[in-house]
Protein backbone atom coordinates (compact mmCIF):
# COMPACT_ATOMS: atom_id res chain seq x y z
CA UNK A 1 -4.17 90.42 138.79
CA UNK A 2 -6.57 92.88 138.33
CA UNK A 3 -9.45 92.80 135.43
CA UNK A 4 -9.20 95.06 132.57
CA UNK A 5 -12.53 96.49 133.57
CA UNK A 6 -11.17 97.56 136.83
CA UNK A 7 -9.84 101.30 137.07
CA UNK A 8 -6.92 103.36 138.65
CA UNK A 9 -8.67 106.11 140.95
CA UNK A 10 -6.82 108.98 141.49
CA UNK A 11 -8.42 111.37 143.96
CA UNK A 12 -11.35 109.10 143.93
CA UNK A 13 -11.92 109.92 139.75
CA UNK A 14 -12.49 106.44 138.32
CA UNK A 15 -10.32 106.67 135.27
CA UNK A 16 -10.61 102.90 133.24
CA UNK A 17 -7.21 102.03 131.59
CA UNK A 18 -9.03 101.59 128.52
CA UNK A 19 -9.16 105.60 128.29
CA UNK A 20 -5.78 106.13 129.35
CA UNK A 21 -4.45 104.28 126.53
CA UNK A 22 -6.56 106.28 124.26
CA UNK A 23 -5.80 109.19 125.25
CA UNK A 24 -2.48 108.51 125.27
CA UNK A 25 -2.87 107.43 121.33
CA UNK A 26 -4.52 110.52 120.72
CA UNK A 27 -1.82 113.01 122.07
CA UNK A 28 0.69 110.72 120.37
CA UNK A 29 -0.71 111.66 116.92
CA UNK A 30 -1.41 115.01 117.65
CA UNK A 31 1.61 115.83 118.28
CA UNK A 32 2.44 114.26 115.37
CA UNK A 33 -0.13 117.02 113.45
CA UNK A 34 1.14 119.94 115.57
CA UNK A 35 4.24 119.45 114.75
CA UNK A 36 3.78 118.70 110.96
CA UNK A 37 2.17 122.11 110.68
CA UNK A 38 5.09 123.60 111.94
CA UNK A 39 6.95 122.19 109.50
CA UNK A 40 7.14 125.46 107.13
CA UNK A 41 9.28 127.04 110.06
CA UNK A 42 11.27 124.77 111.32
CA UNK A 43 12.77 121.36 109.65
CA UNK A 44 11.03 118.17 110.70
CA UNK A 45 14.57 116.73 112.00
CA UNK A 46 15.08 120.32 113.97
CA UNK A 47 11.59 119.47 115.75
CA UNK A 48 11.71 115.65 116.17
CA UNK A 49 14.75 116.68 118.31
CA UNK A 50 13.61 119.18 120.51
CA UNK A 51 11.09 116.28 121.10
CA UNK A 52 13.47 114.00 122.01
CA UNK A 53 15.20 116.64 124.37
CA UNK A 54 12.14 117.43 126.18
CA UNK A 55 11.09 113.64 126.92
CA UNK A 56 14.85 112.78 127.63
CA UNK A 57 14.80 115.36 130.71
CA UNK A 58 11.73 114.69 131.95
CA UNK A 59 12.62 110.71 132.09
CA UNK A 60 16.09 111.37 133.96
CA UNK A 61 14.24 113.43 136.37
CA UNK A 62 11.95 110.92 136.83
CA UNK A 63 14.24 107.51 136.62
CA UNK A 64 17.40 109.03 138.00
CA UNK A 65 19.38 105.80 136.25
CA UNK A 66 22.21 104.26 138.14
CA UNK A 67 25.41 104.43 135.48
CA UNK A 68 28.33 102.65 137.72
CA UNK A 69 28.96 98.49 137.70
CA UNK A 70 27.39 98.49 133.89
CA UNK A 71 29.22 95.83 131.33
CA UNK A 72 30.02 96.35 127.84
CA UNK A 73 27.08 94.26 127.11
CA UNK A 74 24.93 96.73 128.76
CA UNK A 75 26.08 99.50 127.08
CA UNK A 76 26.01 98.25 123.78
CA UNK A 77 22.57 97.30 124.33
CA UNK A 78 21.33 100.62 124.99
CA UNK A 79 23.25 102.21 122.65
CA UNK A 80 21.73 99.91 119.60
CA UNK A 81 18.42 101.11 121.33
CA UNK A 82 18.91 104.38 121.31
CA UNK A 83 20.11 103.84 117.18
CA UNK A 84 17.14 102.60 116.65
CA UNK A 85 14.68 105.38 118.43
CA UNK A 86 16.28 107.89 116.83
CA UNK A 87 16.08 106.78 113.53
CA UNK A 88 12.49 105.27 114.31
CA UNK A 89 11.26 109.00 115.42
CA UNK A 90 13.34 110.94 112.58
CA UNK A 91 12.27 108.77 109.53
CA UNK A 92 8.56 108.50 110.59
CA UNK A 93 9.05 112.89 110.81
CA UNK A 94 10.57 112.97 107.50
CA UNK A 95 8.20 110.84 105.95
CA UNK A 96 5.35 112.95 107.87
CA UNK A 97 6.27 115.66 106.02
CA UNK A 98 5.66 114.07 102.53
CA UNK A 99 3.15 112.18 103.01
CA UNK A 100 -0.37 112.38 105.13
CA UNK A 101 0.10 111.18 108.94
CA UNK A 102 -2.78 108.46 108.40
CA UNK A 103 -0.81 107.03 105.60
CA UNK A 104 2.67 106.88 107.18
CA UNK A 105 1.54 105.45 110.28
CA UNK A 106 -0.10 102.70 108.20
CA UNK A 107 2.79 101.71 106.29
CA UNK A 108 4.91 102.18 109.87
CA UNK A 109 2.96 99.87 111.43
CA UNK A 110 3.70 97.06 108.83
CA UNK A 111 7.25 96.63 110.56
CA UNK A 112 5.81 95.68 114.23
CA UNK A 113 3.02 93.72 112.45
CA UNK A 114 5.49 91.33 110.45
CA UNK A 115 7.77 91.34 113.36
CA UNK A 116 5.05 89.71 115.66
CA UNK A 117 3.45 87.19 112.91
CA UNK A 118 7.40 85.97 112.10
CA UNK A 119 7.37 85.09 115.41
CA UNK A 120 4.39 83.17 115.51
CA UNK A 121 4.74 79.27 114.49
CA UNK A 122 1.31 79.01 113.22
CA UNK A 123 0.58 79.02 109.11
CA UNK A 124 -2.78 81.11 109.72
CA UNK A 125 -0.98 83.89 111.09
CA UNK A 126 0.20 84.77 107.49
CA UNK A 127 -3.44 85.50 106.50
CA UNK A 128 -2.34 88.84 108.50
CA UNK A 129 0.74 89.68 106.90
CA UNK A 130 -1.19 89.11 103.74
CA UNK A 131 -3.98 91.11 104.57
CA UNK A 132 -1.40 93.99 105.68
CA UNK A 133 0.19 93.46 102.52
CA UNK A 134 -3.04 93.98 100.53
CA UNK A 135 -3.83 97.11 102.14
CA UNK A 136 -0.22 98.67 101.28
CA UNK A 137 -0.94 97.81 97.73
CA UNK A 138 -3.79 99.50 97.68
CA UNK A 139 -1.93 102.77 98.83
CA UNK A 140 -0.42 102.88 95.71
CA UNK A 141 -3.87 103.11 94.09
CA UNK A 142 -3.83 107.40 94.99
CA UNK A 143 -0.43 107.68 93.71
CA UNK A 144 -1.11 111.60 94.11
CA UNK A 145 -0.70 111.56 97.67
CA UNK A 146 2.26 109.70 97.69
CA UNK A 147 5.96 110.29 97.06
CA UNK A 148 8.79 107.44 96.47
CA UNK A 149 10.95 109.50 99.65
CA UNK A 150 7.71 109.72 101.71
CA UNK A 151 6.92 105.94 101.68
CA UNK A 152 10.53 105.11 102.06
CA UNK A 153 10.88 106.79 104.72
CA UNK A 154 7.70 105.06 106.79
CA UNK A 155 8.95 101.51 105.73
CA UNK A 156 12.59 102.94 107.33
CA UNK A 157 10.67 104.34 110.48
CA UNK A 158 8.98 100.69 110.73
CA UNK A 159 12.28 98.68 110.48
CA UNK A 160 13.38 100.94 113.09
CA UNK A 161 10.24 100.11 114.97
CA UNK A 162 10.51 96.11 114.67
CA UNK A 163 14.64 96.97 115.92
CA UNK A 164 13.25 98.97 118.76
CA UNK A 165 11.11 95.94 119.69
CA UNK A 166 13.96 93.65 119.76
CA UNK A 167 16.22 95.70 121.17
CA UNK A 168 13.41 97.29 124.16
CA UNK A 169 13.42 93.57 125.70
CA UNK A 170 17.23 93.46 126.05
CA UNK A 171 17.20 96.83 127.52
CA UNK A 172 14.63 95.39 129.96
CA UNK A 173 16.52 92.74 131.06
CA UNK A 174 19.75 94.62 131.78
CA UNK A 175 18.39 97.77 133.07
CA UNK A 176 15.59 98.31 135.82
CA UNK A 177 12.03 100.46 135.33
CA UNK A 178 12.71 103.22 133.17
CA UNK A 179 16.63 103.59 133.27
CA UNK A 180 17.50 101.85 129.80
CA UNK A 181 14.68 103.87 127.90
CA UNK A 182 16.17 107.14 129.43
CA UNK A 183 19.56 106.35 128.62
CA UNK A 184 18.41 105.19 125.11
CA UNK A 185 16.35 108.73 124.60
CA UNK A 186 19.87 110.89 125.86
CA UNK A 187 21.66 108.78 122.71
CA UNK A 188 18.87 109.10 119.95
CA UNK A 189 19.08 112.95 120.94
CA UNK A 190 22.76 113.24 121.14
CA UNK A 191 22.76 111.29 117.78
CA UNK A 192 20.61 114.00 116.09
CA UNK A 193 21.85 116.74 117.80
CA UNK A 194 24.61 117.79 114.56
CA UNK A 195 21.90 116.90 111.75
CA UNK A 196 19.55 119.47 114.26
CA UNK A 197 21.93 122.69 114.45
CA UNK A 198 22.56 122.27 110.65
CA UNK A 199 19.06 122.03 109.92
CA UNK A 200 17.46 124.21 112.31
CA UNK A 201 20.27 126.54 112.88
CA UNK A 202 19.53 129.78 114.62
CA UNK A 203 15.53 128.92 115.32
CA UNK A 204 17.05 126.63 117.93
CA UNK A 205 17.83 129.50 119.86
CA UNK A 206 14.36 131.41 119.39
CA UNK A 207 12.28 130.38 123.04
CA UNK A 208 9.23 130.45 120.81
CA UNK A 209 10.34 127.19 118.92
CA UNK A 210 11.81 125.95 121.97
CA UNK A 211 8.29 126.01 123.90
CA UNK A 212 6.94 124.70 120.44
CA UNK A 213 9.47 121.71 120.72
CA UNK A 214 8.76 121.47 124.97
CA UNK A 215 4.89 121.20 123.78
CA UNK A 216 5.46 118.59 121.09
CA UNK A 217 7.79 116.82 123.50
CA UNK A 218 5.03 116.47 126.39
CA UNK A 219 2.07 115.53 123.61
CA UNK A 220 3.96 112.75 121.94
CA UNK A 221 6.33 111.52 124.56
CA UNK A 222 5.54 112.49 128.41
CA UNK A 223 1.48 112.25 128.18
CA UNK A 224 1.41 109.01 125.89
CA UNK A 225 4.61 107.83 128.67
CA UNK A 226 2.65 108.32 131.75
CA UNK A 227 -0.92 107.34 130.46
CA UNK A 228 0.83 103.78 129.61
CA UNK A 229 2.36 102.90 132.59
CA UNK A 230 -0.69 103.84 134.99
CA UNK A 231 -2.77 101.82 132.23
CA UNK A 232 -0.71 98.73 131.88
CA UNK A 233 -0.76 98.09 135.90
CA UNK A 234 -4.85 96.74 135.24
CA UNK A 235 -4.50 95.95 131.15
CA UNK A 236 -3.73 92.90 129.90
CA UNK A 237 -1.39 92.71 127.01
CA UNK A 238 -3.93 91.36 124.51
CA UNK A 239 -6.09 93.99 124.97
CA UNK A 240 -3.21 96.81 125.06
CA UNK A 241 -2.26 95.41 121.99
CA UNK A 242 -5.65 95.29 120.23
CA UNK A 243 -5.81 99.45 121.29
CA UNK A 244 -2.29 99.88 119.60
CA UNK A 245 -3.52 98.92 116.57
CA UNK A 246 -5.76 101.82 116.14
CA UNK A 247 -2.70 104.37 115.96
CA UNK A 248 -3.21 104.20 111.83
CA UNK A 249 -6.71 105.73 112.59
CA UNK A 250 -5.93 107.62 115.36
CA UNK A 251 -3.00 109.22 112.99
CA UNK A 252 -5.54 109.57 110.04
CA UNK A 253 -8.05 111.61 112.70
CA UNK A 254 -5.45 113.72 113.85
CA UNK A 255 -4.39 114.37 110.08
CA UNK A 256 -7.93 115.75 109.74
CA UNK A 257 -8.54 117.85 112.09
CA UNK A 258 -5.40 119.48 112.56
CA UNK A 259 -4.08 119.72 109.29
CA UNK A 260 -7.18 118.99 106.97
CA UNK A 261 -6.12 116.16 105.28
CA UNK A 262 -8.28 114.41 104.26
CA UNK A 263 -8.01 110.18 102.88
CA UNK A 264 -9.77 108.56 99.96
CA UNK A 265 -12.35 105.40 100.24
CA UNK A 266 -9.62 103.20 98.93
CA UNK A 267 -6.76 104.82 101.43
CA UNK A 268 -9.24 104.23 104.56
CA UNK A 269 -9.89 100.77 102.99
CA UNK A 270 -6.44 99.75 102.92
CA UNK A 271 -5.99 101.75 106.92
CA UNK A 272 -8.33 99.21 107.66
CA UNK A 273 -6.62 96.33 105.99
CA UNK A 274 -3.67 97.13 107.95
CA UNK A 275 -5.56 97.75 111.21
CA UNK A 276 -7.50 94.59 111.48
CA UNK A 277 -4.10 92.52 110.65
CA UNK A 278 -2.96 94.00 113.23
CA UNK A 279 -6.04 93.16 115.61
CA UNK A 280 -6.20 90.08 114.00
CA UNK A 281 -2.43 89.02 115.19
CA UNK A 282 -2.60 90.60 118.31
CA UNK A 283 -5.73 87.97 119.01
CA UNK A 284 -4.18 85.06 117.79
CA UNK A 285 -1.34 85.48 120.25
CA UNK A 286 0.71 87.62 118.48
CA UNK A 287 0.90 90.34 119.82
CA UNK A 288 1.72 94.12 118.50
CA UNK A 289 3.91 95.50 120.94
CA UNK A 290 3.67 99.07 121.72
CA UNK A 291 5.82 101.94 120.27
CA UNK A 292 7.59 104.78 121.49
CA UNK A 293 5.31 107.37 120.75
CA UNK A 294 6.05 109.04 117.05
């Protein structure tokens, strides 16, 4: 295989997979902030959906899955993945717009963190969940920035998460390349499609929030999609996952500059409680695995 210094070249650029994945973090979260600051115009679920539309037709134009000779099995797998994407993407929007993005990312990422230590056999490992658990604690210390729905609403997104991780190596198993995530993005925005016309009603049908949903889509889905694959062909997984764990920053960043939000001493403290866990695991063997973008 390939060492992670090496680097795809397209058109003779020399591009190292290290950036891709960064960049790809980066245009997950602001998308996140570019859509939270629409949030005064159109409902977070309205938005989340139009995401979900644009990356779901850009996939099937790109995997073109095979539907005929599927089981039962197969379906239900997909289906439970596409449950849990939805819900992943529309609680970690909801709780986006109660809380600040650096904040719900943090307490999102618990899920995948305590899904990979649980399945570690090794005692040490639960110096991370500790340390994870520390730094939520600490959250609560600027009670002003947080609401009871908000944080509810991150710890739902990152159940959903730890499902999606479950659920994303069944999928993989059953269905080739891209076909099962495709499939699984055409239920999550089926799924949301009633709670979207009730919320978002006629704005659907205005072409300026429909370009605002098509740009949201390609920042938090289609870049973050594309800069992964062409990464993880040189990456190894440790050091994919190691990146991962800096989406609580990234989110926290992209908070800041787009939307001005700005985090207390003890709220980046406990970011980077929860970050190094994360690292932490991801080192030991544990690894993080990688989310659909939120």
């Amino acid at each position: 295989m390939t060492s992670p210094e090496s680097s795809v070249r397209p058109r003779g650029v020399v591009v190292s997979p290290i950036w891709l994945v960064l960049v790809g973090i980066l245009s997950v979260q602001l998308g996140a902030g570019f859509a939270k600051s629409l949030f005064d115009e159109i409902s977070p679920t309205a938005i989340v959906w139009l995401r979900l539309v644009t990356s779901s037709v850009i996939l099937w134009l790109l995997a073109r899955p095979t539907l005929r000779g599927r089981s039962r099995e197969d379906w239900q797998v997909v289906l439970g993945f596409g449950l849990s994407l939805g819900v992943m993407n529309w609680a970690i929007y909801q709780s986006f717009s109660r809380i600040p993005l650096g904040i719900a990312v943090t307490i999102e990422f618990v899920g995948p963190l305590t899904l990979a230590v649980v399945g570690s056999r090794r005692a040490r490992d639960l110096v991370w969940v500790v340390l994870a658990a520390v730094g939520v604690l600490l959250l609560g210390f600027e009670r002003a920035d947080l609401s009871v729905a908000g944080v509810l609403y991150a710890l739902l997104a990152g159940v959903a998460w730890g499902s999606y991780i479950l659920l994303s190596a069944s999928t993989g198993r059953r269905w080739p390349g891209f076909d099962g995530l495709t499939l699984a993005s055409v239920v999550a925005t089926a799924l949301l499609l009633p709670f979207a016309l009730h919320s978002g009603g006629s704005d659907l049908a205005d072409p300026r929030i429909l370009l605002i949903g098509a740009a949201v889509g390609l920042l938090s889905s289609v870049i973050p999609y594309t800069c992964e694959l062409v990464a993880l062909r040189t990456l190894r997984p440790a050091v994919f996952g190691i990146l991962m764990s800096l989406e609580p920053a990234a989110a926290a960043l992209a908070g800041l500059v787009v939307l001005h939000e700005l985090l207390s001493p003890i709220q980046l403290v406990a970011m980077a409680c929860v970050v190094a866990a994360s690292i932490g695991a991801t080192r030991s063997g544990s690894a993080v695995p990688a989310p659909v973008p939120d």
